[in-house]
Protein backbone atom coordinates (compact mmCIF):
# COMPACT_ATOMS: atom_id res chain seq x y z
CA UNK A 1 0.00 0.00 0.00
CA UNK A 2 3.17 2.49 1.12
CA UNK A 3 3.99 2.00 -2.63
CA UNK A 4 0.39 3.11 -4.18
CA UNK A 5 1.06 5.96 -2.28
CA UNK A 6 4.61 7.06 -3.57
CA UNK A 7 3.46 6.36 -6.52
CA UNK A 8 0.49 8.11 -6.93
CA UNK A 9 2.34 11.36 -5.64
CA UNK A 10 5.00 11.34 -7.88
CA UNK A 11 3.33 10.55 -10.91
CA UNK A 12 1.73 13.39 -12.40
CA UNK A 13 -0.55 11.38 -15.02
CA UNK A 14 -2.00 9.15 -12.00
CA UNK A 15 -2.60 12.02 -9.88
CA UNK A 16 -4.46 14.51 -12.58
CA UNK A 17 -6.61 11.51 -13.59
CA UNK A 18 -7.80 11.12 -10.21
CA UNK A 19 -8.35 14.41 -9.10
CA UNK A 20 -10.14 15.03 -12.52
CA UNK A 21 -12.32 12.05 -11.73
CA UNK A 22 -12.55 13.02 -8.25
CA UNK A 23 -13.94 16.62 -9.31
CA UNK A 24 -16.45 14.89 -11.65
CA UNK A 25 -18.06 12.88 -9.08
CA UNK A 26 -18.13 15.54 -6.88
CA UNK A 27 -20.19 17.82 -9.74
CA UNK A 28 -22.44 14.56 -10.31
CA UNK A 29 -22.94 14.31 -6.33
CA UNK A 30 -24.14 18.29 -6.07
CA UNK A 31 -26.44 17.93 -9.32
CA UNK A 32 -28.26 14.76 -8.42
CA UNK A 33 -28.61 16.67 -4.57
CA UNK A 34 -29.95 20.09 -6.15
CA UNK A 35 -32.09 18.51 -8.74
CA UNK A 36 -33.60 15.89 -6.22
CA UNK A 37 -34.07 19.42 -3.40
CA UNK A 38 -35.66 21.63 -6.74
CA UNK A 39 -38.08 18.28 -7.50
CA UNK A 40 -39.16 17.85 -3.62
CA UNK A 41 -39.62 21.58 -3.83
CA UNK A 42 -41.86 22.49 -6.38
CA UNK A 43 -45.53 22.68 -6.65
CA UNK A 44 -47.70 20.62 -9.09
CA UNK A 45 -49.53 22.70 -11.15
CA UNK A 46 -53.00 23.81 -11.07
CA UNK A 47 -55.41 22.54 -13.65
């Protein structure tokens, strides 16, 4: 496991493509929330 770590630090190409990945999830994560708090939210509308 020590060696994932080094690893991961010290290569540039591992550690972009996880923190890109990383930031993606995140945006996915607040999206789904704020859709999901706008649907629970809203009114139906009058007919």
């Amino acid at each position: 496991m020590n060696v994932f770590f080094r690893d991961f630090f010290s290569d540039p190409v591992l550690f972009l493509s996880f923190g890109i990945l990383s930031t993606v999830i995140v945006l996915c994560a607040y999206y789904v929330y704020y859709f999901m708090k706008k649907i629970s939210e809203s009114e139906a509308p009058e007919q």
